[in-house]
Protein backbone atom coordinates (compact mmCIF):
# COMPACT_ATOMS: atom_id res chain seq x y z
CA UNK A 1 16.22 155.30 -195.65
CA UNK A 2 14.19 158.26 -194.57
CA UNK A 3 12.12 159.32 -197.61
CA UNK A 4 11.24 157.83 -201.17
CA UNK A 5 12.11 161.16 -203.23
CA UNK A 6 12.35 165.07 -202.84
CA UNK A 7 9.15 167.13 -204.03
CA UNK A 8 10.11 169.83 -206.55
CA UNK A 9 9.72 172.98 -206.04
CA UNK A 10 5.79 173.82 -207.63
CA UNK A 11 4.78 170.39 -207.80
CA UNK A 12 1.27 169.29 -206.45
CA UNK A 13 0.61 167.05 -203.88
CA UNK A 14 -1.38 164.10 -205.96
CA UNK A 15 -4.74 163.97 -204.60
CA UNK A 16 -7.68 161.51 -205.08
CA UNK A 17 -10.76 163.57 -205.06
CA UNK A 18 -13.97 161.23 -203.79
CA UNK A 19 -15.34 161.75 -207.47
CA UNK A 20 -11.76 159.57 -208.97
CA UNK A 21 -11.74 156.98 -205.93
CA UNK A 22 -15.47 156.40 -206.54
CA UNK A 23 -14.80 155.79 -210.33
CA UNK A 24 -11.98 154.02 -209.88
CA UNK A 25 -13.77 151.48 -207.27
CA UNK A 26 -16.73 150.67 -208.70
CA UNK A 27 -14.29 149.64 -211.68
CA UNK A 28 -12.27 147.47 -209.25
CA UNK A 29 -15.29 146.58 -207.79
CA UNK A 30 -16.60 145.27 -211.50
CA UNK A 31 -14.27 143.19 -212.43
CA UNK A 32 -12.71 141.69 -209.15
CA UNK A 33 -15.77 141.71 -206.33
CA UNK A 34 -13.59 143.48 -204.38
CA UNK A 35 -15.06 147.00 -203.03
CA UNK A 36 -13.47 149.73 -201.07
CA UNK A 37 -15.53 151.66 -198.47
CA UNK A 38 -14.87 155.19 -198.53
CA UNK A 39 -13.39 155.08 -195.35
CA UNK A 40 -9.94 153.34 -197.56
CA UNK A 41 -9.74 156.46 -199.78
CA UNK A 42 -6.26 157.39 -198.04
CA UNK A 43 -5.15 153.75 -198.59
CA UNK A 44 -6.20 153.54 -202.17
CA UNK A 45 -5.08 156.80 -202.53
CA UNK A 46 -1.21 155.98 -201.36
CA UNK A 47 -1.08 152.63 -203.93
CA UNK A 48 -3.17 154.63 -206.92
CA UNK A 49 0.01 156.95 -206.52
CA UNK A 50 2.48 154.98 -206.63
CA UNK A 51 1.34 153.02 -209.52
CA UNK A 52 0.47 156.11 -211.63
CA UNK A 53 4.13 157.09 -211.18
CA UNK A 54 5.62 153.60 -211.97
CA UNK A 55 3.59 154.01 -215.32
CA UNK A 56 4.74 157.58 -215.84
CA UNK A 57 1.08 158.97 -215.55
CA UNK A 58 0.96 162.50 -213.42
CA UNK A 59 -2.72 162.57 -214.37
CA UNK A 60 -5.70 160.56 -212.97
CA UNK A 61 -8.19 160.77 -215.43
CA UNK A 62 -5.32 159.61 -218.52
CA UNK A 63 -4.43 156.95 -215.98
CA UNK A 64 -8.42 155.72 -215.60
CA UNK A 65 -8.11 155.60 -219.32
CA UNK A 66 -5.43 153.42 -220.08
CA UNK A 67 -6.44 150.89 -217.37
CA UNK A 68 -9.97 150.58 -218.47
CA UNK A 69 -8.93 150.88 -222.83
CA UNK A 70 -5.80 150.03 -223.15
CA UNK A 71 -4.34 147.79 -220.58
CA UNK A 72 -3.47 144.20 -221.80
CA UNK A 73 -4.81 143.71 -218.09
CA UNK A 74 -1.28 143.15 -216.49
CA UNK A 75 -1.25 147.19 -215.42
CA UNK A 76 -4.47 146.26 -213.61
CA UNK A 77 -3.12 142.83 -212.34
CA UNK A 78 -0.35 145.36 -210.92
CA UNK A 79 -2.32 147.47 -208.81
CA UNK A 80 -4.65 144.66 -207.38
CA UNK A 81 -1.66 143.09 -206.06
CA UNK A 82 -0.86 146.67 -204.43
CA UNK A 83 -4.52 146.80 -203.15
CA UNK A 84 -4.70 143.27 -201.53
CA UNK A 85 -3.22 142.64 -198.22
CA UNK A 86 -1.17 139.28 -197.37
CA UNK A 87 -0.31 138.82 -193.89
CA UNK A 88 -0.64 135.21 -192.42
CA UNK A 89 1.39 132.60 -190.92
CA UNK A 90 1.39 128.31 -190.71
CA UNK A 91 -1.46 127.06 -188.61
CA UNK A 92 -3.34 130.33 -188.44
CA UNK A 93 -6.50 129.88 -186.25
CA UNK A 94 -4.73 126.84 -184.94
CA UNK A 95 -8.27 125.94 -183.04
CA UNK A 96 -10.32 125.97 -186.09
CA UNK A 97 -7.92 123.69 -187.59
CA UNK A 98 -8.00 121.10 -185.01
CA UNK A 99 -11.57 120.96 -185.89
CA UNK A 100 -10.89 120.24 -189.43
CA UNK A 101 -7.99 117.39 -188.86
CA UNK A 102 -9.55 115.71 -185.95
CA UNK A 103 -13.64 116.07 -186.53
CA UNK A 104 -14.17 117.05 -189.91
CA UNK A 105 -11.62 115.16 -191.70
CA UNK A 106 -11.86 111.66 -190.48
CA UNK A 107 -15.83 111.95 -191.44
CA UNK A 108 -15.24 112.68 -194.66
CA UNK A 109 -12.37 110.18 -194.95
CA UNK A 110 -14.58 107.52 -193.46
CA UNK A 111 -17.40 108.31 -196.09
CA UNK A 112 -14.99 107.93 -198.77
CA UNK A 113 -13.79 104.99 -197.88
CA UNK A 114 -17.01 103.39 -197.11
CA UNK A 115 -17.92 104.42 -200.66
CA UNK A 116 -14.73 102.83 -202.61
CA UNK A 117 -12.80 106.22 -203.15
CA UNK A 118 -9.76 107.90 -202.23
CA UNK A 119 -10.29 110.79 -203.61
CA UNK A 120 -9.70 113.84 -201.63
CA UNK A 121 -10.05 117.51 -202.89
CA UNK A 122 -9.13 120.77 -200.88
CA UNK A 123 -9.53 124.43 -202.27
CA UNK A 124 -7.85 127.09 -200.06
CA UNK A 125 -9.67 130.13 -201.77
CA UNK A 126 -7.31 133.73 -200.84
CA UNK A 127 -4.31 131.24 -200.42
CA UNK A 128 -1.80 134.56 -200.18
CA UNK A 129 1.36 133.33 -199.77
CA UNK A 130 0.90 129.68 -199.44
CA UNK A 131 1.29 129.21 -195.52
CA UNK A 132 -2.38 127.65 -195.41
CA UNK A 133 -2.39 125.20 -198.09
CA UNK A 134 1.05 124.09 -197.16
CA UNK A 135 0.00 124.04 -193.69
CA UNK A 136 -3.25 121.63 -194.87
CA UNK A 137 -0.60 119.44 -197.03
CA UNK A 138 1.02 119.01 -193.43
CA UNK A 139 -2.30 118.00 -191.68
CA UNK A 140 -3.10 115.25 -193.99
CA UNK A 141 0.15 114.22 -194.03
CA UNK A 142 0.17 113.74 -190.11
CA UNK A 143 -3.53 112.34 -189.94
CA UNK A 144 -3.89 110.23 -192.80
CA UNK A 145 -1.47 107.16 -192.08
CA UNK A 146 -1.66 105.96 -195.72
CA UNK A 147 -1.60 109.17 -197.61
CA UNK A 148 0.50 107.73 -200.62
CA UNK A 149 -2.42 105.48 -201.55
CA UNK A 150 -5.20 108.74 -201.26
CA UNK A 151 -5.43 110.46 -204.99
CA UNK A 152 -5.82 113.91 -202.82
CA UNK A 153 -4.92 117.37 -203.85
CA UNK A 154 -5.04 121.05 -202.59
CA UNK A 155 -5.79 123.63 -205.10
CA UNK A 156 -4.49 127.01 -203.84
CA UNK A 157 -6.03 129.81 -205.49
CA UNK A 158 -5.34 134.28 -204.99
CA UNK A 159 -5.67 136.92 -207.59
CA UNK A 160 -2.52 138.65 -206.38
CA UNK A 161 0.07 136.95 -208.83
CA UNK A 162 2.91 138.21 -206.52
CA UNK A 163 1.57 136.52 -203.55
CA UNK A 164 1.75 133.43 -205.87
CA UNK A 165 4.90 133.53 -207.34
CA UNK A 166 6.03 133.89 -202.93
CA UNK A 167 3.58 130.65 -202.80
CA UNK A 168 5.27 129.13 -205.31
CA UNK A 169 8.90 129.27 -204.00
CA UNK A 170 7.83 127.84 -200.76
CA UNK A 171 10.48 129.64 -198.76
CA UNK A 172 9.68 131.18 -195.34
CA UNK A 173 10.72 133.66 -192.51
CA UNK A 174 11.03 132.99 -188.83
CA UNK A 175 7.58 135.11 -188.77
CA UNK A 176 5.77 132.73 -190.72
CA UNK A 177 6.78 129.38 -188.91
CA UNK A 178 6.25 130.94 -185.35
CA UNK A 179 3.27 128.95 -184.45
CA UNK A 180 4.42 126.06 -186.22
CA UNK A 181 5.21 122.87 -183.80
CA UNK A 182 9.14 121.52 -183.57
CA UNK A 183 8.33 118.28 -184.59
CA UNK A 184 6.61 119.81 -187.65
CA UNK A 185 9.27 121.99 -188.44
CA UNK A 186 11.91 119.60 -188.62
CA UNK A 187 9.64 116.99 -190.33
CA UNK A 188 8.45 118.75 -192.99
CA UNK A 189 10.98 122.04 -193.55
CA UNK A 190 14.42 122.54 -194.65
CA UNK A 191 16.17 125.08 -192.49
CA UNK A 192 18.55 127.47 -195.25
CA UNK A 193 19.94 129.75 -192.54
CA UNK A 194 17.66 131.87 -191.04
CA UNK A 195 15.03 130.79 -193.82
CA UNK A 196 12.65 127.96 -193.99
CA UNK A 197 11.83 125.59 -197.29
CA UNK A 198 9.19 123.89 -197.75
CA UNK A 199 10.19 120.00 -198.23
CA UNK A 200 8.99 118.54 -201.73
CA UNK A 201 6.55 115.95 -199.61
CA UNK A 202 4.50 118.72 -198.76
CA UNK A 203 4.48 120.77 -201.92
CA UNK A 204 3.67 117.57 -203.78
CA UNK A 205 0.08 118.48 -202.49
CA UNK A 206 -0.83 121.82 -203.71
CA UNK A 207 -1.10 123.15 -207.13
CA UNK A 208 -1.24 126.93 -207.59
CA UNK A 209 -3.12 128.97 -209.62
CA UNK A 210 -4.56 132.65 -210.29
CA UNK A 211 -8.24 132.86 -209.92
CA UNK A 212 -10.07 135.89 -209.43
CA UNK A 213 -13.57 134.77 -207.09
CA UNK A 214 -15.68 136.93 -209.39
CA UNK A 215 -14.81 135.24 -212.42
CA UNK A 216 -18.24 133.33 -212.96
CA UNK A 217 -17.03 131.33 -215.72
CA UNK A 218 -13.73 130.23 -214.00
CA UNK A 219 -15.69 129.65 -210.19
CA UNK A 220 -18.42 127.88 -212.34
CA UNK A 221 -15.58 125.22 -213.39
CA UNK A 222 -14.39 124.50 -209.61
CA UNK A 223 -16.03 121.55 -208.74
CA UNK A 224 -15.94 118.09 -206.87
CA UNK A 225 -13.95 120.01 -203.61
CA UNK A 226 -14.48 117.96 -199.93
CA UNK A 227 -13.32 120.99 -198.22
CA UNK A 228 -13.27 124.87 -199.04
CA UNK A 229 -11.07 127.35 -197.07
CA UNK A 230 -12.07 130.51 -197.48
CA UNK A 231 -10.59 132.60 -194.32
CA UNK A 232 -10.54 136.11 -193.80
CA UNK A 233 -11.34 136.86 -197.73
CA UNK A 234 -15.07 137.79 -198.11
CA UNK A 235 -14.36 140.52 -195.68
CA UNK A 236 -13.06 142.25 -199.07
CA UNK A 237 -16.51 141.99 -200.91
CA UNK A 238 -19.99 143.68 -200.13
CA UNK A 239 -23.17 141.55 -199.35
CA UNK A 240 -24.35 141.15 -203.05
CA UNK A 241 -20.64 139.94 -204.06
CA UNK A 242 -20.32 137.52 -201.21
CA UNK A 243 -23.85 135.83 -201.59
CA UNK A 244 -22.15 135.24 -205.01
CA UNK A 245 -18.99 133.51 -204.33
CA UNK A 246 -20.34 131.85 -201.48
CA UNK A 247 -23.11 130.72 -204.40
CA UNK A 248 -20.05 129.29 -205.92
CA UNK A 249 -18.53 127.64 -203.28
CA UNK A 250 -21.96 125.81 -202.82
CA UNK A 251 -22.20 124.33 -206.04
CA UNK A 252 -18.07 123.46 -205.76
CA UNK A 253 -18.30 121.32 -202.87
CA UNK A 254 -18.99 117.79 -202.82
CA UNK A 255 -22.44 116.75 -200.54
CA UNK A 256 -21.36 116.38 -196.76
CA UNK A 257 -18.49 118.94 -197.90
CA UNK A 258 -17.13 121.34 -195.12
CA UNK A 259 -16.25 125.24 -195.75
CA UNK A 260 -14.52 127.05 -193.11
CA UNK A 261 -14.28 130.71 -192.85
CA UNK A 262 -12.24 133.22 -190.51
CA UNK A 263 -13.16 133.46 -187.13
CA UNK A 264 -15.15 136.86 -187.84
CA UNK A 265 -17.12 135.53 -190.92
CA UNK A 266 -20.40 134.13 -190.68
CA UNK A 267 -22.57 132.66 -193.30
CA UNK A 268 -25.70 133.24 -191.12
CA UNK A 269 -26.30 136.18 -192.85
CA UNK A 270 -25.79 135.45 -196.45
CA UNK A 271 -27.36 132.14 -196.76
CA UNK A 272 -29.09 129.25 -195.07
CA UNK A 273 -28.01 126.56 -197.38
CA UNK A 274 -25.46 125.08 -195.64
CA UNK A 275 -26.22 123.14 -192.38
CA UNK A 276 -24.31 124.72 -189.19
CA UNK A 277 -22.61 122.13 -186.87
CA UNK A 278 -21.26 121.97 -183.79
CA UNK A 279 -17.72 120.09 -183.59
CA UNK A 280 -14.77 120.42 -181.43
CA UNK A 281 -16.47 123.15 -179.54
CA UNK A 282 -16.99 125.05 -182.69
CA UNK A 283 -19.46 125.75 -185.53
CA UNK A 284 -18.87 124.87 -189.26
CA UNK A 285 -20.46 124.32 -192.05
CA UNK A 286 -21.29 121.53 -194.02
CA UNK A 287 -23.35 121.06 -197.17
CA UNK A 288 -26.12 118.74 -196.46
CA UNK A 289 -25.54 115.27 -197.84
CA UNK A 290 -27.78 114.25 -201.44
CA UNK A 291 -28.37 117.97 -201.97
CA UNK A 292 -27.04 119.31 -205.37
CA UNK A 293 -28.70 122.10 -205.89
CA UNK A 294 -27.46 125.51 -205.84
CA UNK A 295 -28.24 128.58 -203.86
């Protein structure tokens, strides 16, 4: 295939003037958290198009309209999931998670216990496609020897309902797996030619849900979480929305709770709240133990 259509002879190139892409961002911006620099007009600009013509809208300003008046919110659902990039893969940032199943983990697991509870909450925040909560399902499935008798949970979370749906199937590429070891791969995957399926043991684990990270009614209801995973998201918000969600995650985590962002992400400079450790040869970040309050 070598082109999508052929342009008519006197039709106009569509073009987002700075004036639309600014008025259309700080509306994206509004009700997601999500903000575009102006640097991303041309990729806004190639996803605004196509969605305009997949409603039948050849005009920007009648499209604005309907999105901001008239849309049930599905339209809008539509062209965040166009907007939102989803590339990842099973044990992403394989180091970071060797911190998290052989330091972090057995602390947490060892306060539990010492406490009378098996109760163990994860939230992978920006879950995309599902390859990191699965991927957490299979670390506490190879570190925790009695798993069955744990009451523990991951609650995967993304606001792009077709990255969900993806999630929800559980069925992978060779592209995805790559980094995943053999002995994983047969343990806890079905192979379906040249396809990979997630085996019910592991999807047992994680419940799936929409959640948009600038819904402050919804984020105020996510509570009681041991660990947050939040990797390579808040790169998508500004300061003021990320000392917000990060706000969030605060009050969501248990005391002595771990988050644990990408490698590029740093919570140095959007709040001192949580205590910065050194484990593994790495830094994360725990909320101090006894301390409830919120940012």
């Amino acid at each position: 295939m070598i082109g999508v259509r052929l342009k008519r002879r006197g039709e106009r190139e569509f073009d987002l003037d700075i004036s639309s892409f600014l008025k259309l961002r700080d509306f994206i911006y509004r009700r997601t958290g999500i903000f575009f620099e102006e640097k991303k007009l041309y990729f806004v600009k190639k996803r605004v198009k196509a969605h305009m013509e997949a409603l039948g809208f050849d005009d920007f300003d009648a499209y604005y309209r309907f999105l901001r008046f008239r849309d049930d919110g599905s339209a809008f659902q539509e062209l965040i999931n166009s907007l939102t990039t989803n590339e990842t893969y099973f044990f992403r940032e394989f180091d970071q998670l060797a911190v998290f199943a052989e330091e972090c983990l057995p602390l947490v697991c060892e306060r539990k216990l010492s406490r009378g509870s098996r109760r163990l909450r994860i939230w992978s925040a920006g879950c995309s496609t599902g390859e990191e909560p699965y991927t957490l399902a299979i670390i506490l499935w190879e570190m925790i020897d009695d798993l069955p008798r744990w009451d523990a949970r991951i609650e995967a979370t993304d606001i792009d309902t077709n990255a969900l749906a993806r999630a929800q199937e559980g069925v992978y590429g060779p592209r995805s797996v790559r980094n995943v070891p053999p002995e994983y791969l047969e343990r806890y995957f079905i192979r379906q030619g040249d396809q990979y399926r997630v085996k019910d043991q592991v999807r047992s684990l994680v419940k799936f849900y929409q959640l948009n990270l600038f819904d402050h009614q919804r984020m105020s209801q996510m509570k009681g979480f041991d660990f947050i995973f939040c990797r390579n998201v808040l790169i998508y918000f500004d300061e003021r929305a990320r000392r917000e969600v990060v706000a969030h995650f605060y009050r969501a985590l248990t005391p002595g709770g771990f988050i644990f962002l990408g490698h590029s992400e740093s919570l140095s400079r959007i709040t001192s709240a949580f205590k910065p450790r050194r484990l593994g040869g790495m830094i994360v970040y725990q909320k101090p133990e006894g301390d409830q309050e919120a940012i």
